[in-house]
PDB file of N, CA and C in Angstrom:
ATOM      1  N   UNK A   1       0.847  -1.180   0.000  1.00  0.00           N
ATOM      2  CA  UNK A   1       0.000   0.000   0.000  1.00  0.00           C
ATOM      3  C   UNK A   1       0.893   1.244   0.000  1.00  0.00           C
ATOM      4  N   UNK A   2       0.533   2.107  -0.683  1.00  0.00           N
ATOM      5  CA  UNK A   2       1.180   3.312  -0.811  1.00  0.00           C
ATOM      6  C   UNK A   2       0.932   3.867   0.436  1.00  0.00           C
ATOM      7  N   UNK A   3       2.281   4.947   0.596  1.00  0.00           N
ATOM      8  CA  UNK A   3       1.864   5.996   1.904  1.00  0.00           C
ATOM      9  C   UNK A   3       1.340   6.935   1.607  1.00  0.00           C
ATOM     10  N   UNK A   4       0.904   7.235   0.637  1.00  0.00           N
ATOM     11  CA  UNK A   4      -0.475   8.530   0.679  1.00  0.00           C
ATOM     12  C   UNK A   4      -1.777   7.471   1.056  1.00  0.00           C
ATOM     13  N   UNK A   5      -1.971   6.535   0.279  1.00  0.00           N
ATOM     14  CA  UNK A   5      -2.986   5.759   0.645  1.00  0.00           C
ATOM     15  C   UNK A   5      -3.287   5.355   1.947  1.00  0.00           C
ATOM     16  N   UNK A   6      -1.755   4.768   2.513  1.00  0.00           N
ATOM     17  CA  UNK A   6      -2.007   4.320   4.063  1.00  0.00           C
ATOM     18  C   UNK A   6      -2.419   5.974   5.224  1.00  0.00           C
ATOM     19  N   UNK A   7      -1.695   6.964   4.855  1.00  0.00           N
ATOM     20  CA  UNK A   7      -1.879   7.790   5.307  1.00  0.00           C
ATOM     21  C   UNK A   7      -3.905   8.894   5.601  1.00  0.00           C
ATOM     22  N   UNK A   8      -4.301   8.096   4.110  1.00  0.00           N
ATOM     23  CA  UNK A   8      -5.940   8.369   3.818  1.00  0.00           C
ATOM     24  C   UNK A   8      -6.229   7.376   4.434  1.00  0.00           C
ATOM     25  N   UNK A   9      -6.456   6.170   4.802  1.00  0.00           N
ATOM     26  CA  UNK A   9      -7.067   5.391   5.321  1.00  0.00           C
ATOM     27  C   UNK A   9      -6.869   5.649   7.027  1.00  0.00           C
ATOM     28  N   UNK A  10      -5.739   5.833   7.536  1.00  0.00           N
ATOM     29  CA  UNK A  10      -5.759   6.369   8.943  1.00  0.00           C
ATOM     30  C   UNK A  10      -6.382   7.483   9.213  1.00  0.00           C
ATOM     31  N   UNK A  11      -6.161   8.602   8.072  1.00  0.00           N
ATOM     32  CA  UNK A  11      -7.022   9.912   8.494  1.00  0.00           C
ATOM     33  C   UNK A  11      -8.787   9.291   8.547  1.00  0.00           C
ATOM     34  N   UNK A  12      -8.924   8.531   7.580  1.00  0.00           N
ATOM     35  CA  UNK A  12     -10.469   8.041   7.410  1.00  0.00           C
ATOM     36  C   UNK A  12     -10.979   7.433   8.657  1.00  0.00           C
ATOM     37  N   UNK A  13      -9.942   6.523   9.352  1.00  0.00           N
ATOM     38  CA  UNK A  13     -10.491   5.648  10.403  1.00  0.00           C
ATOM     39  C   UNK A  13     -10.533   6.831  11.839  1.00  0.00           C
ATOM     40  N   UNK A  14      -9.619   7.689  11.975  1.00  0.00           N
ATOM     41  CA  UNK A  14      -9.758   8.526  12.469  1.00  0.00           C
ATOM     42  C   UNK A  14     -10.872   9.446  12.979  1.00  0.00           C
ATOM     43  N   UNK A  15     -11.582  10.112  11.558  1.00  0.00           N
ATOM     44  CA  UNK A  15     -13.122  10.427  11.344  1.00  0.00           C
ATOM     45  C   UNK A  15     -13.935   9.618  12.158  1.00  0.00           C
ATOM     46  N   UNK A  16     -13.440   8.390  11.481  1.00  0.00           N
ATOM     47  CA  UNK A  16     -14.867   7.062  12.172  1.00  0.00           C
ATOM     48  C   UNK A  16     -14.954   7.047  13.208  1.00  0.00           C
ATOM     49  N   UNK A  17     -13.623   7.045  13.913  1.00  0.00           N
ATOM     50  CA  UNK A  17     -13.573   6.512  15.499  1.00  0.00           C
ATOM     51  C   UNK A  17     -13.556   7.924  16.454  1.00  0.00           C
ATOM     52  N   UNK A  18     -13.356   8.613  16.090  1.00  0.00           N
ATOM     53  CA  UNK A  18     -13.365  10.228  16.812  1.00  0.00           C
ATOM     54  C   UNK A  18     -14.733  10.667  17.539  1.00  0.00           C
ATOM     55  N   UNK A  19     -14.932  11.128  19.118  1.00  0.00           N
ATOM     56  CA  UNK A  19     -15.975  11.183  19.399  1.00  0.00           C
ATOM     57  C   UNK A  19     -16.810  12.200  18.381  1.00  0.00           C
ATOM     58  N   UNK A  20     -16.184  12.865  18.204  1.00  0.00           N
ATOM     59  CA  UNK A  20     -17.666  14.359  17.263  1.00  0.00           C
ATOM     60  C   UNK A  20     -16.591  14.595  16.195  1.00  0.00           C
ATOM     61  N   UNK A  21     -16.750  14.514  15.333  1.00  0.00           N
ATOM     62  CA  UNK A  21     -16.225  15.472  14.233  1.00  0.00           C
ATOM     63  C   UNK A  21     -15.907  16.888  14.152  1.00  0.00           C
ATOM     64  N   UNK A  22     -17.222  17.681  14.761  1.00  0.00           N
ATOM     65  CA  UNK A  22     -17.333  18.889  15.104  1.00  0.00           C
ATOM     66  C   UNK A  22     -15.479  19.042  15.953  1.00  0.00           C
ATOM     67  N   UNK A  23     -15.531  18.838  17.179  1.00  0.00           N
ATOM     68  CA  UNK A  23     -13.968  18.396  17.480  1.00  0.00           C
ATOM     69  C   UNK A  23     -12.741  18.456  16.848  1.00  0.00           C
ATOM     70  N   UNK A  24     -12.954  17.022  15.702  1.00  0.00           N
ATOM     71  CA  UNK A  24     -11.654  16.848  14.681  1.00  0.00           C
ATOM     72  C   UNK A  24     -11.717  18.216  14.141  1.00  0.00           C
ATOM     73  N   UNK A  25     -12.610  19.215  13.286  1.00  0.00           N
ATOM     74  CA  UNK A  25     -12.818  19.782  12.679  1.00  0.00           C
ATOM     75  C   UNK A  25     -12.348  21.212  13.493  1.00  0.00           C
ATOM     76  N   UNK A  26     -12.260  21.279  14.438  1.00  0.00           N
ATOM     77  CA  UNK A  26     -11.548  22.467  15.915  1.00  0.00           C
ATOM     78  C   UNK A  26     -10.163  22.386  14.981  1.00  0.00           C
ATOM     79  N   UNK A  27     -10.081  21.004  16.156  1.00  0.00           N
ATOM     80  CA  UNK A  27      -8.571  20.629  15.842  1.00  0.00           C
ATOM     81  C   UNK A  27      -7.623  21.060  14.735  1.00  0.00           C
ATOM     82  N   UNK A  28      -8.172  20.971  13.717  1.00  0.00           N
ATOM     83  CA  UNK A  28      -7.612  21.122  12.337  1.00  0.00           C
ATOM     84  C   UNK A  28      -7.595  22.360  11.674  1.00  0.00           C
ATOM     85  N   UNK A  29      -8.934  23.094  12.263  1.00  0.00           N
ATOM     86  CA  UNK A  29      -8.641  24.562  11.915  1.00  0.00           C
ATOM     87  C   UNK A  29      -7.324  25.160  12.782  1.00  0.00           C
ATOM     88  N   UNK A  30      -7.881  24.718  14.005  1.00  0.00           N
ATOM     89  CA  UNK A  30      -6.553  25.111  15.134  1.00  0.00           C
ATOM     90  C   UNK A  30      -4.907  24.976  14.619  1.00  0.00           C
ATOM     91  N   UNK A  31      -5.030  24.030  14.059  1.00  0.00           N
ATOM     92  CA  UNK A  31      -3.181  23.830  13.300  1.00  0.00           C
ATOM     93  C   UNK A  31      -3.685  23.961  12.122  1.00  0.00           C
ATOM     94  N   UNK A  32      -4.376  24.906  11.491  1.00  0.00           N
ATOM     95  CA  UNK A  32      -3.971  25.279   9.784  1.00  0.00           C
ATOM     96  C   UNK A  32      -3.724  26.917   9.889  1.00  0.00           C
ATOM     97  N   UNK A  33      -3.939  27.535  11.207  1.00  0.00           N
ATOM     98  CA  UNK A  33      -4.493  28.744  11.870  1.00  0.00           C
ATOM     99  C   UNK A  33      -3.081  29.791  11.051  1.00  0.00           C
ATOM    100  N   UNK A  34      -1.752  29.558  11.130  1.00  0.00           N
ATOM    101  CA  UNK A  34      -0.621  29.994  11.073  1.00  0.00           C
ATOM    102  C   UNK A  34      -0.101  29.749   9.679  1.00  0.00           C
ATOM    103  N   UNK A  35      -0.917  28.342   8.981  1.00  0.00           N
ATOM    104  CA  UNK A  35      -0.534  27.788   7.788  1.00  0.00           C
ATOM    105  C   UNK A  35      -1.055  28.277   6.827  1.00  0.00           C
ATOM    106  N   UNK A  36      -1.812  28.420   6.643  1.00  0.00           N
ATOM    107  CA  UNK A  36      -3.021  28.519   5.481  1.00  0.00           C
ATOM    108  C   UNK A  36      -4.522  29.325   6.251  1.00  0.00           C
ATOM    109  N   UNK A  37      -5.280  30.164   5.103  1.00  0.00           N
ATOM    110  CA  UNK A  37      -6.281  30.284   5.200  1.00  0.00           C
ATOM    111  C   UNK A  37      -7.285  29.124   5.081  1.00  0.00           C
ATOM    112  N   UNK A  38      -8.028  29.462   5.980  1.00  0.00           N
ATOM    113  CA  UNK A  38      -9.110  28.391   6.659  1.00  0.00           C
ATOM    114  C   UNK A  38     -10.085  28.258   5.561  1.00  0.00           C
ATOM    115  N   UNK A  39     -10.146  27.061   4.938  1.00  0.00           N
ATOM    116  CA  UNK A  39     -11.118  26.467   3.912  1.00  0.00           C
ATOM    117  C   UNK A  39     -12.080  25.087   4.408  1.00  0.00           C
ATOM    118  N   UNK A  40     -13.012  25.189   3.987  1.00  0.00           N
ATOM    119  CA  UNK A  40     -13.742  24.010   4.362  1.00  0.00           C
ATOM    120  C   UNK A  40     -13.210  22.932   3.063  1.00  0.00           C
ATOM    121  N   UNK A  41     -12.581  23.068   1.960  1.00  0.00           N
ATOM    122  CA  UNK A  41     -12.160  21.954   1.422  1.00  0.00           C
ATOM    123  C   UNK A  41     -10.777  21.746   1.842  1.00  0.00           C
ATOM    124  N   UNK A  42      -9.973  22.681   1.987  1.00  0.00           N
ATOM    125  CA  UNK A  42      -8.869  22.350   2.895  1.00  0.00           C
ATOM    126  C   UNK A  42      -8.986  21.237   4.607  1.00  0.00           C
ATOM    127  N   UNK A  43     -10.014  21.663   5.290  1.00  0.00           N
ATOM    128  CA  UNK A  43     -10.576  20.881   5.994  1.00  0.00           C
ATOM    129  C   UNK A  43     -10.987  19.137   5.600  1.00  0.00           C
ATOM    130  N   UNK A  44     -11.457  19.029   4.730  1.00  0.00           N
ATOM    131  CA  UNK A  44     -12.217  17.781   4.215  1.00  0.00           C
ATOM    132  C   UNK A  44     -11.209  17.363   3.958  1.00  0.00           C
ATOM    133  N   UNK A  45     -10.321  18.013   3.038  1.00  0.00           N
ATOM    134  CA  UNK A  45      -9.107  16.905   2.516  1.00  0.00           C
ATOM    135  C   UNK A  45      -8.142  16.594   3.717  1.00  0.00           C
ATOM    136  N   UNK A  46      -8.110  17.212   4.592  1.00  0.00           N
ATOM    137  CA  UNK A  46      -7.171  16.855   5.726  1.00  0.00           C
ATOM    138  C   UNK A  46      -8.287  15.908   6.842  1.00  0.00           C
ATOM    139  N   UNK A  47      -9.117  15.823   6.531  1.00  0.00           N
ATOM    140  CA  UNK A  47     -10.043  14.929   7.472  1.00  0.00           C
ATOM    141  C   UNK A  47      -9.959  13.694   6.471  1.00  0.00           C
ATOM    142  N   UNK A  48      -9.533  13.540   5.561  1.00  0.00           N
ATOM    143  CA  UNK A  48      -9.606  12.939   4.475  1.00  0.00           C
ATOM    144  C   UNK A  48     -11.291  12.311   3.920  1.00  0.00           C
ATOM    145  N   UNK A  49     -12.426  13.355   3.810  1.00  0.00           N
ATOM    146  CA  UNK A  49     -13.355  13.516   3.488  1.00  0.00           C
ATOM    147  C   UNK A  49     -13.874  14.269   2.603  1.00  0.00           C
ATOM    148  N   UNK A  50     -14.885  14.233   1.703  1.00  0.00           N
ATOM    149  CA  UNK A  50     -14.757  14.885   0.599  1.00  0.00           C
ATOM    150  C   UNK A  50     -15.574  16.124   1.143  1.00  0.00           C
ATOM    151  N   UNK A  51     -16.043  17.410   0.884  1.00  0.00           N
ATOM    152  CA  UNK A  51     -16.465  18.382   0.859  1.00  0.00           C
ATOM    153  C   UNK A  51     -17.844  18.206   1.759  1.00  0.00           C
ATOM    154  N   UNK A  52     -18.480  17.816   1.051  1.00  0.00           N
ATOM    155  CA  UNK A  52     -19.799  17.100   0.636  1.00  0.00           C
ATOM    156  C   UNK A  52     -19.829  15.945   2.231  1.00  0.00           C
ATOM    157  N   UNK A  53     -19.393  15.792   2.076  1.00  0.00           N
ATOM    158  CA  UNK A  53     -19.064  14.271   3.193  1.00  0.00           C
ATOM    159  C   UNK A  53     -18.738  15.097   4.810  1.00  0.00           C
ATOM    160  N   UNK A  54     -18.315  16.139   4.432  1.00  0.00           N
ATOM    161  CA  UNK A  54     -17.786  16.761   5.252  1.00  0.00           C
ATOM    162  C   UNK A  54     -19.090  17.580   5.938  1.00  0.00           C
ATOM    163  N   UNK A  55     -19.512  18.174   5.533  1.00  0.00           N
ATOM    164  CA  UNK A  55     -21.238  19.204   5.805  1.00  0.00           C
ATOM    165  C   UNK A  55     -22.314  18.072   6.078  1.00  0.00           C
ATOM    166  N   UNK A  56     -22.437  16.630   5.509  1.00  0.00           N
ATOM    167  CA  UNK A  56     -23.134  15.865   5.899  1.00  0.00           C
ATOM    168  C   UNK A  56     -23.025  15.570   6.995  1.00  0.00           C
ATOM    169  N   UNK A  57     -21.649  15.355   7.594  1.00  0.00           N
ATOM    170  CA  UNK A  57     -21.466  15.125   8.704  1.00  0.00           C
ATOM    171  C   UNK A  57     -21.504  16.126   9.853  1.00  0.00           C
ATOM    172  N   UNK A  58     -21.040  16.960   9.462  1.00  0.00           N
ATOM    173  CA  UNK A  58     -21.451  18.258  10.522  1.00  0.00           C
ATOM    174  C   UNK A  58     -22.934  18.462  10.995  1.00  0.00           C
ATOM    175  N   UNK A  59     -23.330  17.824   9.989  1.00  0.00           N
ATOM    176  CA  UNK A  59     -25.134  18.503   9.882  1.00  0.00           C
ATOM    177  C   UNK A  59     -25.508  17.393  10.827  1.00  0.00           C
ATOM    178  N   UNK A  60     -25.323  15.782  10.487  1.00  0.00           N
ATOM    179  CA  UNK A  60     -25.714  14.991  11.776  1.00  0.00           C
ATOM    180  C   UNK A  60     -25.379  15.402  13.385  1.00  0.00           C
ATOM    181  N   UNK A  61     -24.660  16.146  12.924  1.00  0.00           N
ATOM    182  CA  UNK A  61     -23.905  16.509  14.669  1.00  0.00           C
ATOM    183  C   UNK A  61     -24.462  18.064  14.973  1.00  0.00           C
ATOM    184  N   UNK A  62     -25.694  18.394  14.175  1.00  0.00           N
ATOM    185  CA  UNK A  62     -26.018  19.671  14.143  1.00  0.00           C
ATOM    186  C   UNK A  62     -25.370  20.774  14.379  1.00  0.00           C
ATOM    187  N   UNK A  63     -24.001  20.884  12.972  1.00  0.00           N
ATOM    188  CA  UNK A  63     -23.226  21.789  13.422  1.00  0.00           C
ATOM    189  C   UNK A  63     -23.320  22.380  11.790  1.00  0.00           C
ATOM    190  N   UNK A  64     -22.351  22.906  11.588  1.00  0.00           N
ATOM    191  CA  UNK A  64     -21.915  23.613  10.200  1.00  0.00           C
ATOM    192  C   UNK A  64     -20.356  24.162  10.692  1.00  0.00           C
ATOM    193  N   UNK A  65     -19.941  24.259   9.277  1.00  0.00           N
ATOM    194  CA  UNK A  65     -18.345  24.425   9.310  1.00  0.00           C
ATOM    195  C   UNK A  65     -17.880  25.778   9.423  1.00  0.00           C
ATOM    196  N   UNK A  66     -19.133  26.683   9.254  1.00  0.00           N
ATOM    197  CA  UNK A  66     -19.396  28.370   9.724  1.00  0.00           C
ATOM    198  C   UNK A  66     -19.890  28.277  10.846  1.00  0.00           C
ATOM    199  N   UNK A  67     -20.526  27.491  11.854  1.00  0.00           N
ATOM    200  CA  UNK A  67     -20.521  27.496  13.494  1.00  0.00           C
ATOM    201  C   UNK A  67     -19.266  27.191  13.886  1.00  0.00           C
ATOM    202  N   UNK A  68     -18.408  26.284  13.303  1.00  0.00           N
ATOM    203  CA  UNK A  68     -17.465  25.928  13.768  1.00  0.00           C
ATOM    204  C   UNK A  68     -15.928  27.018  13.644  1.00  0.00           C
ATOM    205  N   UNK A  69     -16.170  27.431  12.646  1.00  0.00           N
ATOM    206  CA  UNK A  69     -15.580  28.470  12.400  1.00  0.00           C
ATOM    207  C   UNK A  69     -15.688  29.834  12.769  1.00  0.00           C
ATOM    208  N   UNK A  70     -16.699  30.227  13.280  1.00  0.00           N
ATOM    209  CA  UNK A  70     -17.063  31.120  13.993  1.00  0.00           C
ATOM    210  C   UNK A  70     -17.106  30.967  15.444  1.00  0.00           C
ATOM    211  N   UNK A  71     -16.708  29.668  16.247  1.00  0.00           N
ATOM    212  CA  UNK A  71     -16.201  29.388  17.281  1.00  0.00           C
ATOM    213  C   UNK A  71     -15.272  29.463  17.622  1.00  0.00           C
ATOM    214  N   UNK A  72     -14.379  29.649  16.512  1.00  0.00           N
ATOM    215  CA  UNK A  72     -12.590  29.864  16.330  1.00  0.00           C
ATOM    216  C   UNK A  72     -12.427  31.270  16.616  1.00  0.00           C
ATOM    217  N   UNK A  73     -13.302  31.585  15.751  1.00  0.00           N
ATOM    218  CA  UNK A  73     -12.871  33.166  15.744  1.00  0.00           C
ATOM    219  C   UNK A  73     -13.370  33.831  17.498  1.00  0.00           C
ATOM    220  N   UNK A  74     -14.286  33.170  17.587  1.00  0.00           N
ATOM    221  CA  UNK A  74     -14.338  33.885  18.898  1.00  0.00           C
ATOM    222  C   UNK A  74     -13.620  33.736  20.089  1.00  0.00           C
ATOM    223  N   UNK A  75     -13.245  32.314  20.085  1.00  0.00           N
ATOM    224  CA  UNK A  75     -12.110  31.817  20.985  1.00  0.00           C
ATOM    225  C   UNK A  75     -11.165  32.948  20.658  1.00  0.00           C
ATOM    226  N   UNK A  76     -10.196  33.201  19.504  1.00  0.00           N
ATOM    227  CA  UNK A  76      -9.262  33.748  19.360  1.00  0.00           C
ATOM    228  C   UNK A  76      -9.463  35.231  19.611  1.00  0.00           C
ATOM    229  N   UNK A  77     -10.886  35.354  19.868  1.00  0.00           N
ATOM    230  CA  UNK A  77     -11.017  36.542  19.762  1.00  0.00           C
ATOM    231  C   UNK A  77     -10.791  37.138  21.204  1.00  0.00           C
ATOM    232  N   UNK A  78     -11.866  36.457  22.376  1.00  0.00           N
ATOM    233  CA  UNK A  78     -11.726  36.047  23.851  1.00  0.00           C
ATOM    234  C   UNK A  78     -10.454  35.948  24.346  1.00  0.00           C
ATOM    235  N   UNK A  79      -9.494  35.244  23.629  1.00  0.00           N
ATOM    236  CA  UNK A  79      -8.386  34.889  24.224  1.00  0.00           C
ATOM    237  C   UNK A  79      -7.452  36.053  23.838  1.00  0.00           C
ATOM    238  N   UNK A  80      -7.572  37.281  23.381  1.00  0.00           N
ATOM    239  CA  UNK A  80      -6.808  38.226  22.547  1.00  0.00           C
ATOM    240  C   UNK A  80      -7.116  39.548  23.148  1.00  0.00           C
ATOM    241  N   UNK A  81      -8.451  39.448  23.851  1.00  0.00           N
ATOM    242  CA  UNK A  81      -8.896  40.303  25.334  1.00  0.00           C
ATOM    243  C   UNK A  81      -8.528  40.020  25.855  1.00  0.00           C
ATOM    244  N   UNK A  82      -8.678  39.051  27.297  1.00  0.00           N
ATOM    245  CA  UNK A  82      -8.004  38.856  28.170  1.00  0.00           C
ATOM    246  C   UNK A  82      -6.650  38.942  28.122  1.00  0.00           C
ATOM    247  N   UNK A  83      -6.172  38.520  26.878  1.00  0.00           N
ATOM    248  CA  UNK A  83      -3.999  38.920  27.318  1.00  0.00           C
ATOM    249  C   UNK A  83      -4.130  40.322  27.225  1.00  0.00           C
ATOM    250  N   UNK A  84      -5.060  41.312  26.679  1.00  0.00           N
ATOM    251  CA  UNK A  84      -4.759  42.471  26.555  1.00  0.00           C
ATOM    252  C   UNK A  84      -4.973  43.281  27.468  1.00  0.00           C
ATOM    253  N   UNK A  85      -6.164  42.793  28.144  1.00  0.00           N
ATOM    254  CA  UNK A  85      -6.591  43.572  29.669  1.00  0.00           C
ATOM    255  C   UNK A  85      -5.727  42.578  30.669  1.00  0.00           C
ATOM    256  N   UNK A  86      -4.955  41.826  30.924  1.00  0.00           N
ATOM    257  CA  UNK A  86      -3.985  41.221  31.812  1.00  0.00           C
ATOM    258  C   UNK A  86      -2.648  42.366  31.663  1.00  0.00           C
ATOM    259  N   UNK A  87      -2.810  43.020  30.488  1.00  0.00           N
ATOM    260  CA  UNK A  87      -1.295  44.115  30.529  1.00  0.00           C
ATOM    261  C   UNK A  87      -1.393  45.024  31.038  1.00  0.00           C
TER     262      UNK A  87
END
């Protein structure tokens, strides 16, 4: 098996076995934060899920990848007050 392949199949089983997606989907914005602008197909392909696959699943977990993303921003946002009123 190839290592891109073996590497998609762990990200895949990953998905499966992960309590919420919503979660994985934190996670991953969280380390693309410095890398790259935040894409929901950038997301999918690093969840190794397709687009599509990706919003289906959010939606079972009654989320969206703009709640989730807009949870980021506010974290970062929260966390960017407080260091500022701590000075």
């Amino acid at each position: 098996m190839a290592r891109s392949e073996s590497d998609f199949k762990r990200k895949q089983q990953d998905v499966i076995s992960e309590q919420s997606l919503t979660d994985k989907v934190s996670r991953v914005m969280f380390k693309t934060l410095s890398q790259e602008q935040i894409s929901i197909e950038h997301i999918a392909s690093d969840l190794a899920l397709s687009k599509r696959s990706l919003q289906r699943k959010l939606t079972a977990e009654k989320q969206s990848f703009q709640r989730c993303y807009n949870k980021l921003e506010w974290i970062l946002h929260s966390t960017i007050c407080c260091k500022l009123s701590d000075q």
